[in-house]
Protein backbone atom coordinates (compact mmCIF):
# COMPACT_ATOMS: atom_id res chain seq x y z
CA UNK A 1 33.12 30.92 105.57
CA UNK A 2 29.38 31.16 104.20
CA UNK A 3 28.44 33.44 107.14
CA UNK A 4 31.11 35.71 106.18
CA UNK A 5 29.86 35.58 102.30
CA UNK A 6 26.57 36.14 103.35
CA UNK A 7 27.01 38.96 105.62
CA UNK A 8 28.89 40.68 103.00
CA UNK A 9 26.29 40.00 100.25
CA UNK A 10 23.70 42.10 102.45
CA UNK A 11 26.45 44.90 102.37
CA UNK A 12 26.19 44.91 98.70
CA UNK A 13 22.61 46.89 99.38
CA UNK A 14 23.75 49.23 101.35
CA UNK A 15 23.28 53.05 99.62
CA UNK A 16 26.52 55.28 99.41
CA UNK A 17 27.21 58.44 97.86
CA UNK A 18 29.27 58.92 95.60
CA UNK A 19 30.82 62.34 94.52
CA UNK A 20 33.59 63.20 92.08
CA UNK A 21 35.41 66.86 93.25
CA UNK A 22 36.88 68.76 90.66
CA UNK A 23 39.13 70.66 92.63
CA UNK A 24 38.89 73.37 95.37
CA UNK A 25 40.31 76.76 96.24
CA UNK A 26 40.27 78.96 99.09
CA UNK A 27 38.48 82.40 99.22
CA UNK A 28 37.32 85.05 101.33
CA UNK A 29 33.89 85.80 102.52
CA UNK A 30 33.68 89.37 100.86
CA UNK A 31 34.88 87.26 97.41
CA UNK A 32 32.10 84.49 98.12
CA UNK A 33 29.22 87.14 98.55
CA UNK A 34 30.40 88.79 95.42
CA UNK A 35 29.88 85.42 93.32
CA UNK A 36 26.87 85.32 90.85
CA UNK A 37 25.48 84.97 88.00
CA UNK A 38 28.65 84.40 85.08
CA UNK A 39 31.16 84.53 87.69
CA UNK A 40 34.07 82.54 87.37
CA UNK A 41 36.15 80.70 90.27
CA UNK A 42 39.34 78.96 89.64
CA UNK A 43 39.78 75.74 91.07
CA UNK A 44 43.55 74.67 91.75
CA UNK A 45 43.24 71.46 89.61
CA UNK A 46 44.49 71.60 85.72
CA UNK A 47 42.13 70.74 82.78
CA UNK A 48 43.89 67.40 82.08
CA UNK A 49 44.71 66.30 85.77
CA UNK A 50 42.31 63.47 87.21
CA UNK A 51 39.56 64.08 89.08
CA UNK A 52 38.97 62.81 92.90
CA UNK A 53 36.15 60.11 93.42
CA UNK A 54 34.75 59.94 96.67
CA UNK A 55 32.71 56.94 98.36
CA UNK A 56 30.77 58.34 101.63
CA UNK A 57 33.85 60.66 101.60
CA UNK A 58 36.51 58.70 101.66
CA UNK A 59 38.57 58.55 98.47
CA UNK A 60 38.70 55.40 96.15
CA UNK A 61 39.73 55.95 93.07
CA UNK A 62 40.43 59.19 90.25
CA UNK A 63 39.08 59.81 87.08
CA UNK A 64 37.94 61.37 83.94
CA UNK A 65 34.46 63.10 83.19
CA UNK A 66 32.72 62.00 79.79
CA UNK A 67 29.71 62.93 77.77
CA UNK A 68 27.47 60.26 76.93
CA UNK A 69 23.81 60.58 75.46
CA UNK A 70 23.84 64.16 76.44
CA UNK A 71 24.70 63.25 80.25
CA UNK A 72 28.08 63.55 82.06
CA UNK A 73 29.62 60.33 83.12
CA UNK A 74 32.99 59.39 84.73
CA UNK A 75 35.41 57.02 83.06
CA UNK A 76 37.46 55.27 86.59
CA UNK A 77 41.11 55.19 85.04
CA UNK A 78 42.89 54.45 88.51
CA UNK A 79 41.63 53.01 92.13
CA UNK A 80 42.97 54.74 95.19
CA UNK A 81 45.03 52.21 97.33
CA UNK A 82 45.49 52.68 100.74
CA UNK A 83 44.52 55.90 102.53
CA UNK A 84 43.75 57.11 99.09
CA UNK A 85 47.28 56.19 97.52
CA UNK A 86 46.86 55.63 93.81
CA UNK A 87 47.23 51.63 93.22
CA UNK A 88 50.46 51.28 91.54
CA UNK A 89 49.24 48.94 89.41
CA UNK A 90 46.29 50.79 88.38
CA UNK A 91 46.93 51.81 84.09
């Protein structure tokens, strides 16, 4: 049992990356090369919906984005279950 302990404990070190999507949308090339400065692109998620968070990109768990000394932060209100299912006992 320790080995098993242990070997996860050097996990624990391991670097990830971690990204939080806040939605998507499909467009076409022409519309892509059009994009600059003051451009707007709708994205296909609502203002109030949870946002996706993503662990080496697989997803784990949905969220909410905060402001906090000037930064943006993420408040985790739900963990993904399996294959990215929301837990069902998640609040």
């Amino acid at each position: 049992m320790t080995i098993h302990t242990r070997g996860f404990d050097l996990l624990r070190e391991v670097d990830v990356r971690l990204s939080v999507e806040l939605g998507r949308t499909d467009m076409k090339l022409k519309d892509v090369l059009a994009l600059g400065e003051d451009s707007v692109v709708m994205l296909d998620r609502l203002t109030d919906e949870l946002l996706d968070v993503h662990v080496n990109g697989t997803l784990i768990a949905r969220g909410e984005i905060v402001a906090q000394g000037g930064r943006f932060g993420l408040r985790i209100v739900e963990m993904a279950g399996p294959q990215g299912a929301p837990d069902e006992g998640a609040a």
